[in-house]
N, C-alpha and C. Protein backbone atom coordinates (compact mmCIF):
# COMPACT_ATOMS: atom_id res chain seq x y z
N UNK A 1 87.86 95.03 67.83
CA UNK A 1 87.56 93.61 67.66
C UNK A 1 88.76 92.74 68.05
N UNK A 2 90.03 93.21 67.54
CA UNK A 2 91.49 92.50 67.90
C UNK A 2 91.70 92.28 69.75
N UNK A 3 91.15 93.52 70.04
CA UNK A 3 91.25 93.51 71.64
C UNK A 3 90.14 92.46 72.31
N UNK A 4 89.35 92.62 71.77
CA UNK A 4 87.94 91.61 72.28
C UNK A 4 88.71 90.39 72.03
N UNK A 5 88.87 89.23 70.62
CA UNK A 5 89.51 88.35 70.75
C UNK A 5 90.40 88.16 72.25
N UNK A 6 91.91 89.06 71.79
CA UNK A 6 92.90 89.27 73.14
C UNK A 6 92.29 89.23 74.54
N UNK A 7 91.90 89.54 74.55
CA UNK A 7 90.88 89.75 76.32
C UNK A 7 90.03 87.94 76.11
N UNK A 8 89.21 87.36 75.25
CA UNK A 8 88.72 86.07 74.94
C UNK A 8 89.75 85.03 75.43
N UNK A 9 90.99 85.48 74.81
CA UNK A 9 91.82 84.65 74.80
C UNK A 9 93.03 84.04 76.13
N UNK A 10 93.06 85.65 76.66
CA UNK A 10 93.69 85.65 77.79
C UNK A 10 92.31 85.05 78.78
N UNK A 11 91.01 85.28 78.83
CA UNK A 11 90.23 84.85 79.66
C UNK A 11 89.92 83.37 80.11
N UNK A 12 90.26 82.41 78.66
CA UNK A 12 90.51 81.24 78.80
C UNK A 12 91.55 80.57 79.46
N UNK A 13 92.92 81.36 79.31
CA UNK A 13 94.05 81.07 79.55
C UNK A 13 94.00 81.44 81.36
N UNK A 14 93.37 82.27 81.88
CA UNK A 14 93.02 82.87 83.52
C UNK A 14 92.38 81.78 83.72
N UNK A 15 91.08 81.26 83.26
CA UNK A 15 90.20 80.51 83.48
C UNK A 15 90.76 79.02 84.25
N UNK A 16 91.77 78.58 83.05
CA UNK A 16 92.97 77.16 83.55
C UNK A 16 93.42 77.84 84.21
N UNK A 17 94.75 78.70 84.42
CA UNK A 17 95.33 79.14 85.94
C UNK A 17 94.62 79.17 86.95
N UNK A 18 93.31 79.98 87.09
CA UNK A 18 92.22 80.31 88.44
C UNK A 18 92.62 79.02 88.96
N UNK A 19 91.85 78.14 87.87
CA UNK A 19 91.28 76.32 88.00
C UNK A 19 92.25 76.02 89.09
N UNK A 20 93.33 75.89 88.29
CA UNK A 20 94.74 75.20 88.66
C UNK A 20 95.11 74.99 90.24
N UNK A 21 94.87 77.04 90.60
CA UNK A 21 95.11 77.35 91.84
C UNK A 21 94.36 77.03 92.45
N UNK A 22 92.92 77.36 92.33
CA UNK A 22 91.86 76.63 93.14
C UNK A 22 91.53 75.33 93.79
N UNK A 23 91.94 73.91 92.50
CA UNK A 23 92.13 73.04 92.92
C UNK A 23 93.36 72.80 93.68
N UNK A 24 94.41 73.06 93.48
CA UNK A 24 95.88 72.84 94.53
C UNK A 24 95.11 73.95 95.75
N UNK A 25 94.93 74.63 96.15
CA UNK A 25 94.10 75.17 97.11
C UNK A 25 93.56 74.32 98.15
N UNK A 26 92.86 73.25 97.56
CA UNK A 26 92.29 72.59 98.53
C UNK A 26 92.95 71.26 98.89
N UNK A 27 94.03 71.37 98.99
CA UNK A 27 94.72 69.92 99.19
C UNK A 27 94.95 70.68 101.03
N UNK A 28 94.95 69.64 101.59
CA UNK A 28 95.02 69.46 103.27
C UNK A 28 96.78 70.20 103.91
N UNK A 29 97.69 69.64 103.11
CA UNK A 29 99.10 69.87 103.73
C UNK A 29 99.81 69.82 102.28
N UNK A 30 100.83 71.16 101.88
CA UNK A 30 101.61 71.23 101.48
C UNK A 30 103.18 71.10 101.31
N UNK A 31 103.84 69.94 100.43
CA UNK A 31 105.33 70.08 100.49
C UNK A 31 106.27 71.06 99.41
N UNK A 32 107.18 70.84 99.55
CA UNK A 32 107.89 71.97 98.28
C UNK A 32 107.68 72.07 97.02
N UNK A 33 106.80 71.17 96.43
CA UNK A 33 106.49 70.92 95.35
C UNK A 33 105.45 71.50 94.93
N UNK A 34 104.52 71.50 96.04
CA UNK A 34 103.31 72.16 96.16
C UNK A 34 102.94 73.69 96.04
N UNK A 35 103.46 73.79 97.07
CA UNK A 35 104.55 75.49 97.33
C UNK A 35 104.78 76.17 96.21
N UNK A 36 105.69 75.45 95.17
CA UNK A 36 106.12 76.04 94.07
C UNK A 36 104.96 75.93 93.36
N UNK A 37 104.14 74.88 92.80
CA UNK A 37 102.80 75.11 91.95
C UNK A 37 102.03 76.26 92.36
N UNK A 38 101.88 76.02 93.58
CA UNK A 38 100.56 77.23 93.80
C UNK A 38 101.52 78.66 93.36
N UNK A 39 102.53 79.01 94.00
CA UNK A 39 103.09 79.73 93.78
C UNK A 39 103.03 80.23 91.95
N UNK A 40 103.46 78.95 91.36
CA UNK A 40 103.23 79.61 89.88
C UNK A 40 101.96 79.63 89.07
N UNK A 41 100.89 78.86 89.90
CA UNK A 41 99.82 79.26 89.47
C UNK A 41 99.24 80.42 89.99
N UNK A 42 99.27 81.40 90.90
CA UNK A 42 99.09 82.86 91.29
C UNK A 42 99.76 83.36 90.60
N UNK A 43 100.94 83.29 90.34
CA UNK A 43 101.81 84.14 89.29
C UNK A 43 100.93 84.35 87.93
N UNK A 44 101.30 83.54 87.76
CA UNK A 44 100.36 83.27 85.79
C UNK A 44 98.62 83.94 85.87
N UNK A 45 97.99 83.58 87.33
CA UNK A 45 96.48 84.36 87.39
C UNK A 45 96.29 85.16 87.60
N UNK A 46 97.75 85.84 88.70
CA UNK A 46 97.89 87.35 88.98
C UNK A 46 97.97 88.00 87.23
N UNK A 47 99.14 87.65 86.88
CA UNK A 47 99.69 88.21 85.32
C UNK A 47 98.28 88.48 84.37
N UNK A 48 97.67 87.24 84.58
CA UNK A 48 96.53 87.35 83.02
C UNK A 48 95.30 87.89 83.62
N UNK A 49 95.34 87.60 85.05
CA UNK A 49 94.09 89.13 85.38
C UNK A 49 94.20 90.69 85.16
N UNK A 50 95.37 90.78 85.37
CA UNK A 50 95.84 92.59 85.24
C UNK A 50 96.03 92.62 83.81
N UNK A 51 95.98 91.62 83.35
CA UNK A 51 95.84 92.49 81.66
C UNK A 51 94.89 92.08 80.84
N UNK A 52 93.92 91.41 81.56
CA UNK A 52 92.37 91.27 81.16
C UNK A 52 91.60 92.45 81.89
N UNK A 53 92.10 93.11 82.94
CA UNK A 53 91.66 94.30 83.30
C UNK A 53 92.04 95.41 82.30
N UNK A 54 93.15 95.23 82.06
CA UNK A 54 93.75 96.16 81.01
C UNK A 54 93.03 96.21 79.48
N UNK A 55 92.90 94.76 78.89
CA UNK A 55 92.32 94.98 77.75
C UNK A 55 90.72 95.54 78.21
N UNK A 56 90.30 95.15 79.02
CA UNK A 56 88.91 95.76 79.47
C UNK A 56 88.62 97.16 79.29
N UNK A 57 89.41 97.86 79.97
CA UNK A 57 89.93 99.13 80.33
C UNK A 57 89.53 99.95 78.62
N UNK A 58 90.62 99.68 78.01
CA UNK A 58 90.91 99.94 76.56
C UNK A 58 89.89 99.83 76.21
N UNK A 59 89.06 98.70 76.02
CA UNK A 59 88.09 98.23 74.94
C UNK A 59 86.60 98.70 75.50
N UNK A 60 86.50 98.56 76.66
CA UNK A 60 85.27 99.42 77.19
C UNK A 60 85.22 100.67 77.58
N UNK A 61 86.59 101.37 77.70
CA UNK A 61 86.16 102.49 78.12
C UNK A 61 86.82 103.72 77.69
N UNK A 62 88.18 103.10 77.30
CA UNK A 62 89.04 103.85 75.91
C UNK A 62 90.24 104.15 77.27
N UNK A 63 90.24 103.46 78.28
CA UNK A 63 91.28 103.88 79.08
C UNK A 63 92.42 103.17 78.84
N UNK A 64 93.13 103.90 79.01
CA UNK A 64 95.08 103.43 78.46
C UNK A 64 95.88 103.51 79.63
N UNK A 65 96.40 102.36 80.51
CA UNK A 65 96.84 101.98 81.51
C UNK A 65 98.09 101.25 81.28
N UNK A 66 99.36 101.25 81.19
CA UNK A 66 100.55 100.80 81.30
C UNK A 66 100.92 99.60 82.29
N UNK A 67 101.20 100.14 82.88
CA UNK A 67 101.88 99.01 83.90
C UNK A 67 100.57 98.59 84.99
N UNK A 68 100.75 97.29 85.65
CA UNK A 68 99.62 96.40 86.59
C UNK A 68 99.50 97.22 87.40
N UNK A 69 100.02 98.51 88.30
CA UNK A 69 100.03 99.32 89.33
C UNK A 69 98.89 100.29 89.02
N UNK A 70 98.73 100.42 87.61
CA UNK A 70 98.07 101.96 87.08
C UNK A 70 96.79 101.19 86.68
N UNK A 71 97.01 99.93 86.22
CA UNK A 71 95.90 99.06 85.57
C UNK A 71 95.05 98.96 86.75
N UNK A 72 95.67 98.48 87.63
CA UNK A 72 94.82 98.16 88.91
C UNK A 72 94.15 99.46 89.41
N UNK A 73 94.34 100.58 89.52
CA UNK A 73 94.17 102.03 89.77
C UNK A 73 92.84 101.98 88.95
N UNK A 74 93.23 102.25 87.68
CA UNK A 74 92.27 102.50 86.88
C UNK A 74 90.51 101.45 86.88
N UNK A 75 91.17 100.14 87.18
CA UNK A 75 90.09 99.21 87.03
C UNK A 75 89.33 99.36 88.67
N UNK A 76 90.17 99.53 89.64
CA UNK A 76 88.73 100.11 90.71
C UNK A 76 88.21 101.51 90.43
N UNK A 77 88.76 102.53 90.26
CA UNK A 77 88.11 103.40 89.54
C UNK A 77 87.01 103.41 88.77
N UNK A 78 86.96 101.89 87.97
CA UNK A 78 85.83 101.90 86.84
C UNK A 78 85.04 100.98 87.19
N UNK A 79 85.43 100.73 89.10
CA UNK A 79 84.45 99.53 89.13
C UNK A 79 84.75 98.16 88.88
N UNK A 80 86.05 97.86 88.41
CA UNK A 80 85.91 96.37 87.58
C UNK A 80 86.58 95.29 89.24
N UNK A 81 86.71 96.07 89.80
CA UNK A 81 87.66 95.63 91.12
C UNK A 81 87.33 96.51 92.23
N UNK A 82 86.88 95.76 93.19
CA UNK A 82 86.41 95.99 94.57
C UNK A 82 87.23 97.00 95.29
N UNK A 83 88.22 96.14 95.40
CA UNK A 83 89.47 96.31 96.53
C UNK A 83 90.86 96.50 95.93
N UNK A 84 91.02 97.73 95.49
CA UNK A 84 91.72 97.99 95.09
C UNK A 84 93.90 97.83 95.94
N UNK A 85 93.04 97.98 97.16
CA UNK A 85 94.36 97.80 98.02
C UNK A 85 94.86 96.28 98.25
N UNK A 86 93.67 95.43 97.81
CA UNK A 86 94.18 93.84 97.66
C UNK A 86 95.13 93.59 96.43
N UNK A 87 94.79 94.21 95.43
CA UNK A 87 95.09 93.90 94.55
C UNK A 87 96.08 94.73 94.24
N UNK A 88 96.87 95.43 94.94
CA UNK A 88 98.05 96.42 94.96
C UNK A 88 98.60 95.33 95.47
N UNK A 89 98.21 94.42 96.65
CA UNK A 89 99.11 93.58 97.73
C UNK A 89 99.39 92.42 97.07
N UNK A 90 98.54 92.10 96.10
CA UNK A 90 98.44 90.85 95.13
C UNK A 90 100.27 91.01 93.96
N UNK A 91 100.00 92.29 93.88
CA UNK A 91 101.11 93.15 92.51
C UNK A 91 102.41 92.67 93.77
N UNK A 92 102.46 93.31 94.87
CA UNK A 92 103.28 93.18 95.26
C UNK A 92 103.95 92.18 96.23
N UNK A 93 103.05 91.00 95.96
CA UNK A 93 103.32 89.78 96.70
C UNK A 93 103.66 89.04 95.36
N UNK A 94 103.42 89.73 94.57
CA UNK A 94 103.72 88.62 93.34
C UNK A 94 105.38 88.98 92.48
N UNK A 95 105.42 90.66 93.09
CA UNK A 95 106.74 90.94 92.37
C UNK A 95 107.39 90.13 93.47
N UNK A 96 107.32 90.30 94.87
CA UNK A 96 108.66 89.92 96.01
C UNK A 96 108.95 88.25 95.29
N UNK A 97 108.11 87.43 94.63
CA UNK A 97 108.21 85.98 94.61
C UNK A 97 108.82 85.79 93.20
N UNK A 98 108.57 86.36 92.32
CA UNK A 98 108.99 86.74 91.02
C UNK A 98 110.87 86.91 91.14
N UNK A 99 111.48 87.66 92.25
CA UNK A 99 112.57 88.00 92.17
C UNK A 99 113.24 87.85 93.31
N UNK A 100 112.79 86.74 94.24
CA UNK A 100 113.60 86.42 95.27
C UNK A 100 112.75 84.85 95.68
N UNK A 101 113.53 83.82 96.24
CA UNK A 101 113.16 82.82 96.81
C UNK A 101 113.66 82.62 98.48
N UNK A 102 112.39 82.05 98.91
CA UNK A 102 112.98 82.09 100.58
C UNK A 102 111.61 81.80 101.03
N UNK A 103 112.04 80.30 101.13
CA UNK A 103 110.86 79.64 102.35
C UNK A 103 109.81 80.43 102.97
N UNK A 104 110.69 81.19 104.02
CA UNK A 104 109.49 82.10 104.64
C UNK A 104 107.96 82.98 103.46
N UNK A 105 109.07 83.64 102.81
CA UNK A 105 108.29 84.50 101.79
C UNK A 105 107.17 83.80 101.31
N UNK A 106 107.32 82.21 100.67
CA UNK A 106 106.96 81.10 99.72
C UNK A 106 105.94 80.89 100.54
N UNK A 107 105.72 80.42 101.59
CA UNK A 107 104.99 79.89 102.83
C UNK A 107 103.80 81.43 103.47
N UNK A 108 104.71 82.44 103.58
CA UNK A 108 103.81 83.68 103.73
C UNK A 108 102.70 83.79 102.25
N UNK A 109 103.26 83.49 101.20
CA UNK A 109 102.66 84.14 99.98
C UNK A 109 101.36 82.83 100.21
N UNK A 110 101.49 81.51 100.29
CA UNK A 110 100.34 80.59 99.79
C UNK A 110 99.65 81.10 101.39
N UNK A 111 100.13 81.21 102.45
CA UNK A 111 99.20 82.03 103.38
C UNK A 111 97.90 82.97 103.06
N UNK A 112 98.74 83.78 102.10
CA UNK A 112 98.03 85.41 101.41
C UNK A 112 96.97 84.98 100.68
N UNK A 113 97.60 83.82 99.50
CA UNK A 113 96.80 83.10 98.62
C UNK A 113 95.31 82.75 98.94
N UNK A 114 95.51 81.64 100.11
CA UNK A 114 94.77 80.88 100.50
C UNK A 114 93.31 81.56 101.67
N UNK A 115 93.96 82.63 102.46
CA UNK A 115 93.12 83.70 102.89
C UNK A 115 92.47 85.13 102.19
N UNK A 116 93.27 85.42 101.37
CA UNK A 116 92.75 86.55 100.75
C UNK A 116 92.34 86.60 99.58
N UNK A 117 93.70 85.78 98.83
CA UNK A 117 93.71 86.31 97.19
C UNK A 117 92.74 85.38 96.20
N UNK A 118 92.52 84.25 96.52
CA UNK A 118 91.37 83.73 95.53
C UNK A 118 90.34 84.20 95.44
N UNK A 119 89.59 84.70 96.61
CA UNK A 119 88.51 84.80 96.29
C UNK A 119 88.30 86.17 95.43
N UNK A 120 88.90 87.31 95.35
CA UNK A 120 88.92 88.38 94.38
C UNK A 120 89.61 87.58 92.94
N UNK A 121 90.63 87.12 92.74
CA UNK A 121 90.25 86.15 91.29
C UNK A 121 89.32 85.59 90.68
N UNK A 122 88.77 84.52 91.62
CA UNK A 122 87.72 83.69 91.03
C UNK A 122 86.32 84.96 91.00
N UNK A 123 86.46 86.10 91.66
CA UNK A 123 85.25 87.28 91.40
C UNK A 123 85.66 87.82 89.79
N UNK A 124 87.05 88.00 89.88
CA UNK A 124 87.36 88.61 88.34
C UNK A 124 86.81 87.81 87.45
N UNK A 125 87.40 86.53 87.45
CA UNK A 125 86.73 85.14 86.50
C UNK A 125 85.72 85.26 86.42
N UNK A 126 84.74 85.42 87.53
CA UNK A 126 83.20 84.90 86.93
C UNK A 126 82.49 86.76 86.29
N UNK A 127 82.84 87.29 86.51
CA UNK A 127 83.04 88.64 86.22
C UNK A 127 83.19 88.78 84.35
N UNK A 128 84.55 88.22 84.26
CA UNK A 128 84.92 88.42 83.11
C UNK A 128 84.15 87.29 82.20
N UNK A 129 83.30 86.15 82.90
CA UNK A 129 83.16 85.14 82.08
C UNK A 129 81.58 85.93 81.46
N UNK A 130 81.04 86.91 82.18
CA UNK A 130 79.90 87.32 82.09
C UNK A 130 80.39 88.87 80.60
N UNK A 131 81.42 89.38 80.51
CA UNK A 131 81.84 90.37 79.45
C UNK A 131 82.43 89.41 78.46
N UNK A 132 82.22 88.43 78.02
CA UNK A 132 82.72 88.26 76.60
C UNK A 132 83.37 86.65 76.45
């Protein structure tokens, strides 16, 4: 029941991030300011998706997954995620930005964002809005 809440709670909290990114998403031309929002709104939707997969995991299926690498493993395995190799690229577009800054990278990542990575979020979101 503690995990159901937790997973409720983080789902709301994904729900505003998705939002966040989605709407800055559709703005026409980005400056540095911009850059950095979207940037930390993928961060924060990357973060609270892999461990709404995680409490998922646990609570539906009794699977025990550690780190976002194994979480992600486990949750296409069970189905909860398509594309499992996006969402490896998601982990690791999100560590390179997490621990280094550099224009290029910043500018490549809302690239990634804006072509690839929402639309498997906003699938998790409406996904997860349908479990609980």
């Amino acid at each position: 029941m503690e995990k159901l809440l937790r997973f409720k709670q983080r789902r709301q909290k994904y729900d505003r991030a998705l939002r966040l990114l989605v709407d800055h998403s559709k703005k026409q031309e980005f400056d540095d300011v911009d850059i950095a929002a979207m940037i930390h709104f993928f961060e924060m939707a990357f973060e609270l998706g892999w461990k709404m997969l995680k409490d998922l995991l646990e609570e539906e299926g009794g699977i025990i997954a550690k780190s976002p690498r194994e979480v992600i493993k486990k949750a296409f395995e069970a189905d909860y995620i398509k594309d499992g190799h996006l969402w490896t690229g998601m982990l690791e577009s999100r560590n390179i930005v997490a621990h280094t800054y550099d224009e290029g990278i910043a500018k490549d990542l809302i690239d990634r964002v804006l072509q690839s990575y929402i639309q498997p979020l906003e699938k998790l979101g409406s996904d997860a809005a349908s479990l609980g």
